[in-house]
Protein backbone atom coordinates (compact mmCIF):
# COMPACT_ATOMS: atom_id res chain seq x y z
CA UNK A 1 -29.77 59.72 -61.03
CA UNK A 2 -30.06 55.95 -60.69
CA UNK A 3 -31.37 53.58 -63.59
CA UNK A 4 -33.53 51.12 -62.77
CA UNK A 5 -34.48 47.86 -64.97
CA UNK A 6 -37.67 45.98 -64.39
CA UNK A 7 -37.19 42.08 -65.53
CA UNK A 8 -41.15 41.74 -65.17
CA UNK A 9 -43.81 43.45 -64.89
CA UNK A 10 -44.29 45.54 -61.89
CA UNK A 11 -47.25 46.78 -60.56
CA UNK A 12 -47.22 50.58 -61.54
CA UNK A 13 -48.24 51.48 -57.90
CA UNK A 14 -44.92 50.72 -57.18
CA UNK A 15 -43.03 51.93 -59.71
CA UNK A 16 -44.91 55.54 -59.14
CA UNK A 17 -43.23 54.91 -55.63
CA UNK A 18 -39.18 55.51 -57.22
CA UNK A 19 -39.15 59.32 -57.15
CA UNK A 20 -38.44 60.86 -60.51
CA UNK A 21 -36.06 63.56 -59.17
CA UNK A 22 -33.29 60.34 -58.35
CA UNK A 23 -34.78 57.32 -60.39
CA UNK A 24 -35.01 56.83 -64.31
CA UNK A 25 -36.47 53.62 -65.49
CA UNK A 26 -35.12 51.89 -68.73
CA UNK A 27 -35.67 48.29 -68.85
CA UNK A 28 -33.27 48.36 -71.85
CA UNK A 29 -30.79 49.49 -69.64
CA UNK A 30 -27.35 47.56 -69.71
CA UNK A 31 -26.00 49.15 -66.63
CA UNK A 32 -28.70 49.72 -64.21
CA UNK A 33 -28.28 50.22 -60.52
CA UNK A 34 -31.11 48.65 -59.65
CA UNK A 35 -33.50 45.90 -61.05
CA UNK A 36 -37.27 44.89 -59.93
CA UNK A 37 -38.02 41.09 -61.17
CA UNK A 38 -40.83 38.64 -60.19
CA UNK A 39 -40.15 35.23 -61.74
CA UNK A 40 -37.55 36.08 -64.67
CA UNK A 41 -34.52 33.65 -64.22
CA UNK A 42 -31.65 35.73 -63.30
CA UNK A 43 -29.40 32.62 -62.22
CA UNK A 44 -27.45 33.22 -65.55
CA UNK A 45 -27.57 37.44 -65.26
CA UNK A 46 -24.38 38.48 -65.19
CA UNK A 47 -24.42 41.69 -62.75
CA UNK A 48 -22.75 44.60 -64.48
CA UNK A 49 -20.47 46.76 -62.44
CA UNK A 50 -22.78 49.68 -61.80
CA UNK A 51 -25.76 47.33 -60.27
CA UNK A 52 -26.27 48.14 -56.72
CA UNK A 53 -29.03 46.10 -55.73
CA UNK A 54 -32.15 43.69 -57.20
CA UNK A 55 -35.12 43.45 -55.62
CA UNK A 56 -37.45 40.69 -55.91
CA UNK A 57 -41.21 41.62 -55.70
CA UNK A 58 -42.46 37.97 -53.68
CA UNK A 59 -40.92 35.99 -51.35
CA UNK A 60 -38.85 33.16 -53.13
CA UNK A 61 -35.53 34.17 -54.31
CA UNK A 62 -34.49 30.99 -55.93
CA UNK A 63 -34.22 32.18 -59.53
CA UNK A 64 -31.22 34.71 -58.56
CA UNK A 65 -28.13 33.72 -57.85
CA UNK A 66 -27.93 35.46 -54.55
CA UNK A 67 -24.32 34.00 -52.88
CA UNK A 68 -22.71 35.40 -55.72
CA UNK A 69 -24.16 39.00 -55.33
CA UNK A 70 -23.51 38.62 -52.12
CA UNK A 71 -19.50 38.14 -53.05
CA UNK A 72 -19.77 40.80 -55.74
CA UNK A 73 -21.66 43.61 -52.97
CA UNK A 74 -25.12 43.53 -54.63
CA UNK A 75 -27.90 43.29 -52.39
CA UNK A 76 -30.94 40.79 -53.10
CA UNK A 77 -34.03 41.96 -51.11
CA UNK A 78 -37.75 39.98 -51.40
CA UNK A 79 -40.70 40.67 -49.90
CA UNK A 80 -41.73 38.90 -47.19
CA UNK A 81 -45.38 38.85 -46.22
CA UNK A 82 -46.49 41.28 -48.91
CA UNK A 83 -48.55 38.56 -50.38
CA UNK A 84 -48.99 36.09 -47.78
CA UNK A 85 -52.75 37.01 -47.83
CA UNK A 86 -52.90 35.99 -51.05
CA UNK A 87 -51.28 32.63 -50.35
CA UNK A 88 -53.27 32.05 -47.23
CA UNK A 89 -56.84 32.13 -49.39
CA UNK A 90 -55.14 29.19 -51.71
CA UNK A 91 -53.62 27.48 -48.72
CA UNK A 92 -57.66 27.39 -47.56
CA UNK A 93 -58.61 26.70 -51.12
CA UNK A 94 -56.29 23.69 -51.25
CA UNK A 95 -57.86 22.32 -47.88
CA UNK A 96 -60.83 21.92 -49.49
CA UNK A 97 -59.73 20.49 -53.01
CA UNK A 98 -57.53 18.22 -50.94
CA UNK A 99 -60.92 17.05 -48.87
CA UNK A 100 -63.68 16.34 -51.83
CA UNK A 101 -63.15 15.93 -55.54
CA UNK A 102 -64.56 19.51 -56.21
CA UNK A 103 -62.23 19.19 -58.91
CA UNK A 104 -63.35 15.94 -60.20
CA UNK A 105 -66.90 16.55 -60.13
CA UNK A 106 -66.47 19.79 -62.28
CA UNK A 107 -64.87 18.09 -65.08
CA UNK A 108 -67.57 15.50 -64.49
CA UNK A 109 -70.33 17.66 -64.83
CA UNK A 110 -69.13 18.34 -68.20
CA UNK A 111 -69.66 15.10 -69.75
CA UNK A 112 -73.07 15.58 -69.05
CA UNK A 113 -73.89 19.37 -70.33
CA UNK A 114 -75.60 18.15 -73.41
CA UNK A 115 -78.26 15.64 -71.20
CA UNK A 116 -80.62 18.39 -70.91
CA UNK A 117 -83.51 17.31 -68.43
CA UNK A 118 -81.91 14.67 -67.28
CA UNK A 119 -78.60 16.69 -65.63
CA UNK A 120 -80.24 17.12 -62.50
CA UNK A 121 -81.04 13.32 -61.80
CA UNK A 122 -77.83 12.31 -62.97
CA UNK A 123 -75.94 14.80 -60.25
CA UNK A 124 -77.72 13.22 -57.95
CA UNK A 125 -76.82 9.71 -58.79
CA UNK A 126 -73.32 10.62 -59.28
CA UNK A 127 -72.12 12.73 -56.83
CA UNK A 128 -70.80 10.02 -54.22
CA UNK A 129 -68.11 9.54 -56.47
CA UNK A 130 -66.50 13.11 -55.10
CA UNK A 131 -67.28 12.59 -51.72
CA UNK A 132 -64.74 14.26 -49.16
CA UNK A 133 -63.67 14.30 -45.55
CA UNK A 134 -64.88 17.61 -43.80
CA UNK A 135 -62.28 19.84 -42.71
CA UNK A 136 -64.17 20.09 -38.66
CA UNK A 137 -62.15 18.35 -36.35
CA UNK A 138 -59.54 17.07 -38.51
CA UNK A 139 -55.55 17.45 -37.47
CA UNK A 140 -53.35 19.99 -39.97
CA UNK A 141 -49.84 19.98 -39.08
CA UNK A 142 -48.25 22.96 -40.56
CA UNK A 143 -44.34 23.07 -41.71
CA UNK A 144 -42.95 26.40 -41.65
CA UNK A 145 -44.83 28.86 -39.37
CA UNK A 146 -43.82 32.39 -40.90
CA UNK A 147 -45.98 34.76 -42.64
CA UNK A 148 -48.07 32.24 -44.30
CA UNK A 149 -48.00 29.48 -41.97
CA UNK A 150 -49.07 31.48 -38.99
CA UNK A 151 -52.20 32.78 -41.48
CA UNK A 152 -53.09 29.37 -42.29
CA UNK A 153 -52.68 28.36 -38.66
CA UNK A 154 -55.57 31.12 -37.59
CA UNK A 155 -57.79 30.34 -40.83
CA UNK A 156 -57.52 26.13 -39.99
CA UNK A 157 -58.34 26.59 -36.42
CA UNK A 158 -61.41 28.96 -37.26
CA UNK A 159 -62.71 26.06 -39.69
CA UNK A 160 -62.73 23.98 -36.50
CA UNK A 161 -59.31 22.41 -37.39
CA UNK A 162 -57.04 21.21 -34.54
CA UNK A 163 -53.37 23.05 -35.90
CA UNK A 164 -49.88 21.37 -35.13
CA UNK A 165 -47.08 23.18 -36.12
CA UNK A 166 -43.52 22.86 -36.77
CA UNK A 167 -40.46 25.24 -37.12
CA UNK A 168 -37.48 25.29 -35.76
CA UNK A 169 -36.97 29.25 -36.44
CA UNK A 170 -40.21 30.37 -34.52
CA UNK A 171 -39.71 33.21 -32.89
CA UNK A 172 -41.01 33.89 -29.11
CA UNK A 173 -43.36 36.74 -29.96
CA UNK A 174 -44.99 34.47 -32.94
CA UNK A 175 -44.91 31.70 -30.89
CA UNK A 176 -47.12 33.76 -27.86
CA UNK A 177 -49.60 34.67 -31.14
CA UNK A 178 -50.45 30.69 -31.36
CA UNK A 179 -50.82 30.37 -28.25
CA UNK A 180 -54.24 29.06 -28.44
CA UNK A 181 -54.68 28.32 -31.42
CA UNK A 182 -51.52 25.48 -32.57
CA UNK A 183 -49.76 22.99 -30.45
CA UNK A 184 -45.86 24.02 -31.43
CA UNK A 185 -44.25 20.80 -32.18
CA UNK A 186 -40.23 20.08 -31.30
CA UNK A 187 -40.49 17.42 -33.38
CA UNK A 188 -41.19 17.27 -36.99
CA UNK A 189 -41.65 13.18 -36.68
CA UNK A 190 -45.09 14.11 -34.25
CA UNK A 191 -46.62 16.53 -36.70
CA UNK A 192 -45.92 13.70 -39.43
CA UNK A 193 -47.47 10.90 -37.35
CA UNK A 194 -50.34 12.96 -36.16
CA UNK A 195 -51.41 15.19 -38.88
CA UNK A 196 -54.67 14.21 -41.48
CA UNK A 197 -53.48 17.21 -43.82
CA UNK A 198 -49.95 18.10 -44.12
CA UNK A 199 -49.29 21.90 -45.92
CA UNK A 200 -45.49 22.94 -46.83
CA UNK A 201 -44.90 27.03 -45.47
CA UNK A 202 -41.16 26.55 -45.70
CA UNK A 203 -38.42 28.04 -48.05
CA UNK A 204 -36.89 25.41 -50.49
CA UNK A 205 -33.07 24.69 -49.73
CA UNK A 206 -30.77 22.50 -50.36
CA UNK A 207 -31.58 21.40 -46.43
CA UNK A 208 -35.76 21.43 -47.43
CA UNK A 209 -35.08 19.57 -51.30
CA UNK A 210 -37.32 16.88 -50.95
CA UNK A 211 -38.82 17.53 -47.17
CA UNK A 212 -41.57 15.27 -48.40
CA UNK A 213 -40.01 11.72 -49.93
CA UNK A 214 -40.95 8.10 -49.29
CA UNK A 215 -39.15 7.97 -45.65
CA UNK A 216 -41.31 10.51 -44.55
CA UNK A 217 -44.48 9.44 -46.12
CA UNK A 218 -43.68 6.42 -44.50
CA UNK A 219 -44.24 8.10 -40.61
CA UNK A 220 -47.86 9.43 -41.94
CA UNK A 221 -51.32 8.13 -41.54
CA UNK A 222 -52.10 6.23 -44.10
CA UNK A 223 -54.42 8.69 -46.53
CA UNK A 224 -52.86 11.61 -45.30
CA UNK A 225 -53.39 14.59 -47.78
CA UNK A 226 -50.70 17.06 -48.55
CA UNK A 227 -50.57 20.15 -50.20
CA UNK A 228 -47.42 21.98 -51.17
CA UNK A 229 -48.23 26.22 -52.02
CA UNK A 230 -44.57 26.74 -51.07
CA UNK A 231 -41.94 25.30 -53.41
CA UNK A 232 -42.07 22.41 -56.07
CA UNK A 233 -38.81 20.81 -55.23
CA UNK A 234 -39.71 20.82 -51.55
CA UNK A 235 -41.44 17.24 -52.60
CA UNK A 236 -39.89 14.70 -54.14
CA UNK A 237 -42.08 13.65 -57.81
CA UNK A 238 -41.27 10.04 -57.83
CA UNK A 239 -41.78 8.83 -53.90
CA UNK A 240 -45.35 10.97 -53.92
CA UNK A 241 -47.07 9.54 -57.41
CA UNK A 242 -46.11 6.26 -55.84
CA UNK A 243 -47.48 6.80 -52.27
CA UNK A 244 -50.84 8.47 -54.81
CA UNK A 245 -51.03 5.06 -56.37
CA UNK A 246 -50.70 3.03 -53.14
CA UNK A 247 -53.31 5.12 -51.32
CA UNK A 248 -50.83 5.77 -48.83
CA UNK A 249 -51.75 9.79 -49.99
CA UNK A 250 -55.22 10.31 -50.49
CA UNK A 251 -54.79 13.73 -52.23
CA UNK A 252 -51.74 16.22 -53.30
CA UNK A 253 -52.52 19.62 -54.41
CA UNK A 254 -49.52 21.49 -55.66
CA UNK A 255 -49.34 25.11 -56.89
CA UNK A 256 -46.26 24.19 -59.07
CA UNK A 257 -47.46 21.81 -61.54
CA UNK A 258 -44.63 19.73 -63.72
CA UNK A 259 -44.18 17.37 -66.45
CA UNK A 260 -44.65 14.82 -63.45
CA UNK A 261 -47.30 16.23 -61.19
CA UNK A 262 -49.99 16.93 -64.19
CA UNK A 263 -50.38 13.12 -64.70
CA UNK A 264 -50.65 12.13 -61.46
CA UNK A 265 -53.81 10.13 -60.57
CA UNK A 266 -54.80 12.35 -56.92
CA UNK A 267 -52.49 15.32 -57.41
CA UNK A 268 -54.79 18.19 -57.88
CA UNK A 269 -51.97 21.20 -59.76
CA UNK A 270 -53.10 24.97 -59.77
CA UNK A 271 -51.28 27.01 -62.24
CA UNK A 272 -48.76 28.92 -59.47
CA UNK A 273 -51.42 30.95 -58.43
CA UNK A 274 -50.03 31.89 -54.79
CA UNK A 275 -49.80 35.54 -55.48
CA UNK A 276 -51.78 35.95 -58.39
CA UNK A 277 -54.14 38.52 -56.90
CA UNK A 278 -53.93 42.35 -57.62
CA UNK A 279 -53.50 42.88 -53.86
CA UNK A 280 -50.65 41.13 -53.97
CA UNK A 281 -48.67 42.38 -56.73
CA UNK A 282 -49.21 45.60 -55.79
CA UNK A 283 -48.11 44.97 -52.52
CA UNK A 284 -44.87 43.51 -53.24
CA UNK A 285 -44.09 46.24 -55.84
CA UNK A 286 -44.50 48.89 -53.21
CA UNK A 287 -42.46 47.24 -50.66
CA UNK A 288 -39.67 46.47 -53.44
CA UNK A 289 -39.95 49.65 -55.34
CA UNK A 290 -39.61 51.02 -51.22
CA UNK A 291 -36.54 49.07 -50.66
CA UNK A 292 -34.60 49.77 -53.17
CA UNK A 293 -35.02 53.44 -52.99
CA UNK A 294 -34.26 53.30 -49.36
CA UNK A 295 -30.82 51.58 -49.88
CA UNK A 296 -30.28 54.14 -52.80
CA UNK A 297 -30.73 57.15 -51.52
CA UNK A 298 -29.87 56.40 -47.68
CA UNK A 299 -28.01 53.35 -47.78
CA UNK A 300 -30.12 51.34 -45.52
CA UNK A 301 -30.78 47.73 -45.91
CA UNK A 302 -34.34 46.10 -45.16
CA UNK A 303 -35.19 42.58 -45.85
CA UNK A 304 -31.79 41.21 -47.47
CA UNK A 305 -32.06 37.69 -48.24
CA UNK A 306 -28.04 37.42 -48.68
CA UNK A 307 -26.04 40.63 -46.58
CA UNK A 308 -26.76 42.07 -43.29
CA UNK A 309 -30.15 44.26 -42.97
CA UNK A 310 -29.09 47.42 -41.37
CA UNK A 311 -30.63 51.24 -40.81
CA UNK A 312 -29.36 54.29 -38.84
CA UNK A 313 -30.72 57.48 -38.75
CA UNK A 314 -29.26 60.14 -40.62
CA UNK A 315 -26.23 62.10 -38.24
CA UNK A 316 -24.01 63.67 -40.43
CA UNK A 317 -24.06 65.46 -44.10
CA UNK A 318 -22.27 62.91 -45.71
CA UNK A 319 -22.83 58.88 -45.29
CA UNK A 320 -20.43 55.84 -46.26
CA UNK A 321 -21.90 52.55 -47.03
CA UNK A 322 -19.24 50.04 -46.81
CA UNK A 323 -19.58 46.34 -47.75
CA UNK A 324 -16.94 43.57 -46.55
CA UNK A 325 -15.82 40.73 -45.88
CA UNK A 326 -16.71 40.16 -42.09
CA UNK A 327 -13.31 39.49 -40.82
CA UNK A 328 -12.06 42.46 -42.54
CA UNK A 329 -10.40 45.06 -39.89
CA UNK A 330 -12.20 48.08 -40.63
CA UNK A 331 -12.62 51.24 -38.26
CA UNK A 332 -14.47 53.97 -39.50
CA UNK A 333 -14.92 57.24 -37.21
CA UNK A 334 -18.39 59.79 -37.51
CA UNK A 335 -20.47 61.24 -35.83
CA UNK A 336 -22.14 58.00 -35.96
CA UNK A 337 -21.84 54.53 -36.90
CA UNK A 338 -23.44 51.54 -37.38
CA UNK A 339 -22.37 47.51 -38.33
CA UNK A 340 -24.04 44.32 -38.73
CA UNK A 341 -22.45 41.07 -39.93
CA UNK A 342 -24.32 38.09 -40.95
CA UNK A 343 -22.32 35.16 -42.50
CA UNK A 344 -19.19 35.86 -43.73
CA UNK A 345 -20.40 39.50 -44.59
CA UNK A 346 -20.52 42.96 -42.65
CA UNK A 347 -22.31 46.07 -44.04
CA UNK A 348 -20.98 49.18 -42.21
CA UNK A 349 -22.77 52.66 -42.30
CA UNK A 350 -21.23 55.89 -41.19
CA UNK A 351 -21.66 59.47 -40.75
CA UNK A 352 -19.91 62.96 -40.40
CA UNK A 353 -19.88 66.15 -41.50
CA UNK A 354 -16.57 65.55 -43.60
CA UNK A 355 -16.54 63.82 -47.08
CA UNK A 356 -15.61 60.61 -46.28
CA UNK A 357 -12.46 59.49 -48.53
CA UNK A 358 -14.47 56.64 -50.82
CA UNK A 359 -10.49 55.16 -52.70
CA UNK A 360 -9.14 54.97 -49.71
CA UNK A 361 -11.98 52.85 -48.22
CA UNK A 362 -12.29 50.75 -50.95
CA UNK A 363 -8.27 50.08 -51.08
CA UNK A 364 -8.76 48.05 -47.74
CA UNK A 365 -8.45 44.29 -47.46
CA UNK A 366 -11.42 42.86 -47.13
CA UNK A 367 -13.55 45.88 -48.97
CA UNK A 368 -15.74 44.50 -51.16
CA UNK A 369 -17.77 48.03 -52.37
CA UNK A 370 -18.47 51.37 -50.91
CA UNK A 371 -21.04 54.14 -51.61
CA UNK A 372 -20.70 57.62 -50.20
CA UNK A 373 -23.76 59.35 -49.86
């Protein structure tokens, strides 16, 4: 029986996924095998002995510390594309606010609430101050083009938007999908020079920190609007309220509102609402609550964020899940076998109809943890 901790709350479609008969929920637990979290900092969790694996129900992974796990044999997983849907309808959302004052004109409009009859005649002689671009034949040049960025890419061109995109990790088969419908960029300095709307669909870093900052501001057009759905940190506070102020940004719309970014003059902040639709959630609990019960129960690895993703079909009564170093000399015989190294880690599977002999596994150099199955 594994025990498995939930740090947030997790949609109970996926939770009804972890099969009684092998899982036992207790978020109390101080040993569990397994923990589901959302948002709930875990940079500071220390992992107890017994935990196997955390998955993260979204896509960012920045509030677990996942090179240590890595070091200590506990898989991270997230979710990727689960609620890219969700963060597609913002992205589009965000065009818009980015375009006219929508915003602006709302908060207007209720200064005026108690002027009875004459509301209607005062719309009409203040509405050009929240006059906007239209989004029809303007350039967007996308950064990042993975599950989100290739959604937005499809929803800007149908809205008559000419798409530039840039990533460096594009695979061929995405890159066919565009084909049509973005111009795939080599370099980042053309989207920048080119682009009337700029929108972040990147991972933050320590390479991506600050991907927006004054020396790339400075390659834009001047009144370039940017919006940022992806990662706070990914812009840099200071160099964009001063490029808001100069007019060299006409318009920032962040989904991760600060202490800095709520009193900026042109920054438009939505409360982190990315994946804040039902769809979502449930989504990403089913895919982690799917995850982890998969690398439970057959020891096979699907969207790791920090050791090798591996599966093999089942060829033997009894399995061995071995997790090393990657230069460790390891040579395990079955009736099948599988291994996959990525960075300075290798996750090795094996089969046979023999118990495999888990203390002597785990006594070789380089072992880092083993399951037997």
């Amino acid at each position: 029986m594994f025990t498995v901790k939930t740090l947030n709350e997790i949609a109970k479609v996926g939770l009804d996924r972890l099969d009684p008969a092998y899982f036992a929920r207790d978020d109390e637990a101080a040993d569990p095998a397994a923990i589901l979290v959302r948002s709930a900092k875990m940079l500071d969790y220390a992992p107890n002995p017994a935990l196997l694996c955390v998955a993260r129900a979204g896509a960012g992974y920045n509030n677990i510390p996942v090179d240590d796990y890595a070091a200590k044999g506990v898989v991270v997983f997230n979710t990727p594309g689960a609620n890219a849907n969700a963060v597609k309808e913002l992205a589009v959302c965000a065009l818009i606010l980015a375009s006219r004052d929508v915003v602006g004109g709302i908060e207007w409009c209720k200064t005026i609430a108690d002027k009875g009859d004459e509301v209607a005649a005062l719309v009409e002689k203040g509405k050009s101050n929240f006059v906007g671009p239209e989004l029809l034949g303007k350039t967007l040049g996308l950064i990042g083009l993975g599950n989100v960025g290739a959604k937005v890419a499809n929803a800007a061109a149908a809205l008559g938007m000419k798409v530039l995109g840039y990533d460096p990790y594009l695979s061929d088969a995405l890159r066919q999908q565009l084909a049509g419908i973005a111009e795939i960029v080599e370099d980042i300095d053309a989207l920048y020079t080119r682009s009337d709307y700029i929108s972040l669909h990147l991972p933050y870093t320590k390479d991506t920190a600050d991907t927006i900052c004054k020396a790339t501001m400075a390659k834009m057009k001047d009144g370039v609007r940017i919006i940022n759905i992806a990662r706070g940190e990914l812009v840099n506070d200071a160099d964009m309220a001063e490029a808001l102020a100069a007019g060299k940004v006409a318009r920032y719309v962040t989904d991760f509102p600060n202490g800095n970014t709520v009193k900026m003059a042109g920054c438009v902040a939505i409360p982190h609402l990315g994946a804040s639709t039902p769809e979502s959630e449930d989504n990403c609990a089913v895919m982690a609550a799917d995850q982890v019960s998969r690398y439970l129960l057959q020891g096979e690895i699907v969207n790791s964020v920090n050791l090798p993703n591996i599966t093999m079909e089942r060829a033997g009564k009894y399995r061995a899940v071995v997790i090393a170093k990657a230069d460790a000399a390891l040579k395990l015989e079955g009736s099948a076998v599988a291994e996959k190294t990525r960075g300075g880690y290798k996750v090795i599977l094996a089969d046979a109809e023999t118990p495999f002999d888990e203390a002597a596994l785990a006594a070789k150099p380089g072992v880092i943890r083993v399951r037997t199955l």
